[in-house]
C-alpha atoms as a PDB file:
ATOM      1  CA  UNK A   1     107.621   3.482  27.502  1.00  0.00           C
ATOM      2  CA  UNK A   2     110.553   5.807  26.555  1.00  0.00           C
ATOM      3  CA  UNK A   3     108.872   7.312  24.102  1.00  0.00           C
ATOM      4  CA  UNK A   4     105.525   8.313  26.963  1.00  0.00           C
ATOM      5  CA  UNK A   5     108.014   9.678  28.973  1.00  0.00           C
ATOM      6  CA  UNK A   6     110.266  11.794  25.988  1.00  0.00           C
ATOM      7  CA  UNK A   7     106.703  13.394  25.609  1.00  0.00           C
ATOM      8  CA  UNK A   8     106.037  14.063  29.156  1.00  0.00           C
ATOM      9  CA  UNK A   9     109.126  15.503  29.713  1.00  0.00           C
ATOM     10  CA  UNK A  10     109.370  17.531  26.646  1.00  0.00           C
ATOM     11  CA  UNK A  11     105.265  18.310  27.778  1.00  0.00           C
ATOM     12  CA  UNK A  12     106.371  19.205  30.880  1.00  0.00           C
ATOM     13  CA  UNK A  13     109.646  21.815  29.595  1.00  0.00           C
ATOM     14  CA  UNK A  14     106.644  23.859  27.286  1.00  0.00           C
ATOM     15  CA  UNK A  15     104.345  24.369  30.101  1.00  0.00           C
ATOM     16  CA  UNK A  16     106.907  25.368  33.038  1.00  0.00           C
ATOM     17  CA  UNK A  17     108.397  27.935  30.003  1.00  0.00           C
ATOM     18  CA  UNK A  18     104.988  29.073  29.191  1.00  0.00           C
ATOM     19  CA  UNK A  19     104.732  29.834  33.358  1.00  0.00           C
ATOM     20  CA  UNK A  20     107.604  32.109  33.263  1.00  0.00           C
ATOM     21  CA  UNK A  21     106.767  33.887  30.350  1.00  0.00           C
ATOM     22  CA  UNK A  22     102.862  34.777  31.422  1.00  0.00           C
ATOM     23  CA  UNK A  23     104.173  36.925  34.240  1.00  0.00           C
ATOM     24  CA  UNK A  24     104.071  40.704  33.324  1.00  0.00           C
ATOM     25  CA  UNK A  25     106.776  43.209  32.834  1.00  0.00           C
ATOM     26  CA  UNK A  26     106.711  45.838  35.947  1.00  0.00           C
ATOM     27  CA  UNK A  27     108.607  48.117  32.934  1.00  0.00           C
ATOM     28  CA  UNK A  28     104.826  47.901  31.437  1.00  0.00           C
ATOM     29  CA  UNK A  29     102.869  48.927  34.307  1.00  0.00           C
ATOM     30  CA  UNK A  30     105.110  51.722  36.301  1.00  0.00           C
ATOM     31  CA  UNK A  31     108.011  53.831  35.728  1.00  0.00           C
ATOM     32  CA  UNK A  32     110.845  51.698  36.664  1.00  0.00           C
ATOM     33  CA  UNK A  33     113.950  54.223  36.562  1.00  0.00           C
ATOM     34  CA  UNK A  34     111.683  56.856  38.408  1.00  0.00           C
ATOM     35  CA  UNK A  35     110.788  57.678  41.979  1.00  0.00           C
ATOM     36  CA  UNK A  36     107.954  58.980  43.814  1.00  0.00           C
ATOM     37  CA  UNK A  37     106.892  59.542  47.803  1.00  0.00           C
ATOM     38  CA  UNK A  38     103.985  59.322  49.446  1.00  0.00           C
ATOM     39  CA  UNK A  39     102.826  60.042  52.643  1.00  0.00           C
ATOM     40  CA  UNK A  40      99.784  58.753  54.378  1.00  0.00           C
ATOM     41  CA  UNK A  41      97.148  56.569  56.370  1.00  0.00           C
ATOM     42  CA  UNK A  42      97.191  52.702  55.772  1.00  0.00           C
ATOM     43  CA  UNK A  43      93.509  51.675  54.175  1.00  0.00           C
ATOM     44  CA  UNK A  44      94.013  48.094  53.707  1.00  0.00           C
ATOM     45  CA  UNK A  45      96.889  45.187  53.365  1.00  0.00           C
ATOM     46  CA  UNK A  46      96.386  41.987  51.058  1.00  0.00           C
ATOM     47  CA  UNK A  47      99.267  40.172  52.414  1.00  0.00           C
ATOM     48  CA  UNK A  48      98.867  37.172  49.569  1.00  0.00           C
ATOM     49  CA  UNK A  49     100.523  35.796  46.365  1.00  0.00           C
ATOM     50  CA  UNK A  50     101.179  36.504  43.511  1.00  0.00           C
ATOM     51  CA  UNK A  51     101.903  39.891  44.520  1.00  0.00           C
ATOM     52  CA  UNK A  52     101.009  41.494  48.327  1.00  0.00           C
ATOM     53  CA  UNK A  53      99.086  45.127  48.182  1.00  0.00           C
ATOM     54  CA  UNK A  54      98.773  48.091  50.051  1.00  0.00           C
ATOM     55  CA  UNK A  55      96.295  51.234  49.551  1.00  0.00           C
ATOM     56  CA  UNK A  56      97.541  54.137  51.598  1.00  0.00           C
ATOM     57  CA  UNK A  57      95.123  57.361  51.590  1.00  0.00           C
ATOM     58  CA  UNK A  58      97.573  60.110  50.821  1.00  0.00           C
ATOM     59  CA  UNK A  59      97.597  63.636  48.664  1.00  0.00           C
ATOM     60  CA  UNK A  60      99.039  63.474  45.261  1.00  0.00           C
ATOM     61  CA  UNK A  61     100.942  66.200  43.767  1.00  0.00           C
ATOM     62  CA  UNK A  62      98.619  69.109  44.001  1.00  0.00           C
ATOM     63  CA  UNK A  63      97.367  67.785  47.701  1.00  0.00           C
ATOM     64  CA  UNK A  64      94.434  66.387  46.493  1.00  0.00           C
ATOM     65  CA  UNK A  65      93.419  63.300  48.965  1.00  0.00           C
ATOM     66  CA  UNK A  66      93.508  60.230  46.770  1.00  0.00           C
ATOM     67  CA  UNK A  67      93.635  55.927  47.543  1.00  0.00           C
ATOM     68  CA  UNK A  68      96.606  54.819  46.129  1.00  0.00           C
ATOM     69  CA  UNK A  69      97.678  51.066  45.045  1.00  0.00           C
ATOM     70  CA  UNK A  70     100.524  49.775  45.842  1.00  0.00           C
ATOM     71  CA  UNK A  71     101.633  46.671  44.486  1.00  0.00           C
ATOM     72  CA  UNK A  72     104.355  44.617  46.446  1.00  0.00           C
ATOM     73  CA  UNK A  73     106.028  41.351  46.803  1.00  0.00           C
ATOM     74  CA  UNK A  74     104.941  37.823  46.874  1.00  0.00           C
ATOM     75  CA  UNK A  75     104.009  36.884  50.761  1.00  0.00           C
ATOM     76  CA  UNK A  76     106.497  34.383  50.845  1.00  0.00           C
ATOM     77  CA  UNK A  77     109.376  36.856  49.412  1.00  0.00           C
ATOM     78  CA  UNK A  78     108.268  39.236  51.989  1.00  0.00           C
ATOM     79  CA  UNK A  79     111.059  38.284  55.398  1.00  0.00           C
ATOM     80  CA  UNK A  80     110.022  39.543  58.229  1.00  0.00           C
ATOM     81  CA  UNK A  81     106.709  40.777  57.318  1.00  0.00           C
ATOM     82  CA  UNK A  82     103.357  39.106  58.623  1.00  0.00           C
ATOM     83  CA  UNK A  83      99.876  39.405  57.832  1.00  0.00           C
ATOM     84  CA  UNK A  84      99.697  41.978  60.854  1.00  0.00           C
ATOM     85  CA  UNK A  85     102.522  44.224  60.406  1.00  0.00           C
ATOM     86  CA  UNK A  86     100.688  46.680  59.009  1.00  0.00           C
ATOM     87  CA  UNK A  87      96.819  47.646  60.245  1.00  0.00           C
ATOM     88  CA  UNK A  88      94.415  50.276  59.186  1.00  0.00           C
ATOM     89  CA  UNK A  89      95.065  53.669  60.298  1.00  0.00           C
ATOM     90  CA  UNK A  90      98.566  52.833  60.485  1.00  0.00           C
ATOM     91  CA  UNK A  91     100.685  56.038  58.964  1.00  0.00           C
ATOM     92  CA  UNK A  92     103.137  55.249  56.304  1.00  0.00           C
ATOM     93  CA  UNK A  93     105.739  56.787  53.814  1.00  0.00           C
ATOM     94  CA  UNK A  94     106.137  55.009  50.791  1.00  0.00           C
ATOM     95  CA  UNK A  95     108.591  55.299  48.470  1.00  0.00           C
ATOM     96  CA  UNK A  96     108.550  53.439  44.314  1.00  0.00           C
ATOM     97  CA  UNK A  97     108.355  53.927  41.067  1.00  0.00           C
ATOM     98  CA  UNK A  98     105.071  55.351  39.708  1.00  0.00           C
ATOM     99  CA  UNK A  99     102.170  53.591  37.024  1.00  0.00           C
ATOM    100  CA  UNK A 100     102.432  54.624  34.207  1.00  0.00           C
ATOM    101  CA  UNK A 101      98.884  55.807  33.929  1.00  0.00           C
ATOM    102  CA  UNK A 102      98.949  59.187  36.360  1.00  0.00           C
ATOM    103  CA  UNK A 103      95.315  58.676  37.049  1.00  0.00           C
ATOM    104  CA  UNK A 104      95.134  54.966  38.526  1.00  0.00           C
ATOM    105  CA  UNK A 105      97.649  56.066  41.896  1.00  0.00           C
ATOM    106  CA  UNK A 106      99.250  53.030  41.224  1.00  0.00           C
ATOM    107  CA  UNK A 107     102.841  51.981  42.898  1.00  0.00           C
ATOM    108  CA  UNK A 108     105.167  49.706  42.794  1.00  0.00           C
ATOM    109  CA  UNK A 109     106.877  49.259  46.257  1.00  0.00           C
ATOM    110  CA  UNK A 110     110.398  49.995  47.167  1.00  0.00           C
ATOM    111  CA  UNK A 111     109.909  50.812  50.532  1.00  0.00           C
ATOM    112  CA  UNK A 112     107.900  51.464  53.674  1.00  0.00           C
ATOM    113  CA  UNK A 113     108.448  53.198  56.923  1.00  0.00           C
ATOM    114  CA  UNK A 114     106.109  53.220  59.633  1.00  0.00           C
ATOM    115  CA  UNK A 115     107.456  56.777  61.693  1.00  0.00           C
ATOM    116  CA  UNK A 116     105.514  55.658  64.799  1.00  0.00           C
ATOM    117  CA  UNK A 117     108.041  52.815  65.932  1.00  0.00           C
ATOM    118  CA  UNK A 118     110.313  52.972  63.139  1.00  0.00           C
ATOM    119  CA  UNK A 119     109.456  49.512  61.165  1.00  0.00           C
ATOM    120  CA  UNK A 120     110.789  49.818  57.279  1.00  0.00           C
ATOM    121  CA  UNK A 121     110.711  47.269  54.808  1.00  0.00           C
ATOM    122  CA  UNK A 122     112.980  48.022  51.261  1.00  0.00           C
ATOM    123  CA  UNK A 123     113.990  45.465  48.281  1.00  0.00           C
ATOM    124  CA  UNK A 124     113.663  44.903  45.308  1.00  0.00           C
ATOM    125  CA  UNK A 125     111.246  41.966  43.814  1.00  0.00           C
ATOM    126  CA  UNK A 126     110.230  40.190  40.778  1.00  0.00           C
END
């Protein structure tokens, strides 16, 4: 019997480790130790885990219109934010670091303002 539950237990340690290790590096998909700003109109807002997202419609750096993703926090690590804070249509300025790959429009959140009633969510996530 000790011996079923040494294996279980040591069972159990490798696959909780193997969890923690399958989650990706944000250093690997955006520019972590750089900034950018947008500025724009809220498409959608997938207000889920493992990670909540936002596309705003906004210009990039030579003003052309493009859909930008923006990748946020788990729902649960999100305080004070519910699955209707933010609707379509709804302007917003984001601010985070940039992907890595100019062409996707990718972010990774640091923070949102919404000017109209002055809502803002900032942090920093996992």
């Amino acid at each position: 019997m000790k011996r079923l539950a040494l294996i279980l237990l040591v069972g159990g340690a490798l696959i909780s480790g193997a969890t923690v290790y399958a989650h990706h590096s944000f250093a690997a998909t955006y520019i972590v130790d750089k900034e950018i700003k947008i500025e724009g109109e809220m498409v959608s807002f997938m207000f889920r885990n493992p990670h909540s997202f936002v596309q705003v419609e906004a210009p990039d750096d030579k003003g052309v219109v493009q859909r930008w993703a923006i990748e946020w926090a788990a729902a649960g690590q999100l305080s004070g934010v519910k699955r209707d804070t933010l609707r379509f249509g709804d302007h917003v300025i984001v601010t985070g670091n940039p992907g890595r790959t100019v062409e996707d429009h990718r972010i990774r959140m640091r923070s949102i303002f919404r000017p109209k009633d002055g809502w803002k969510w900032s942090g920093d996530f996992q």
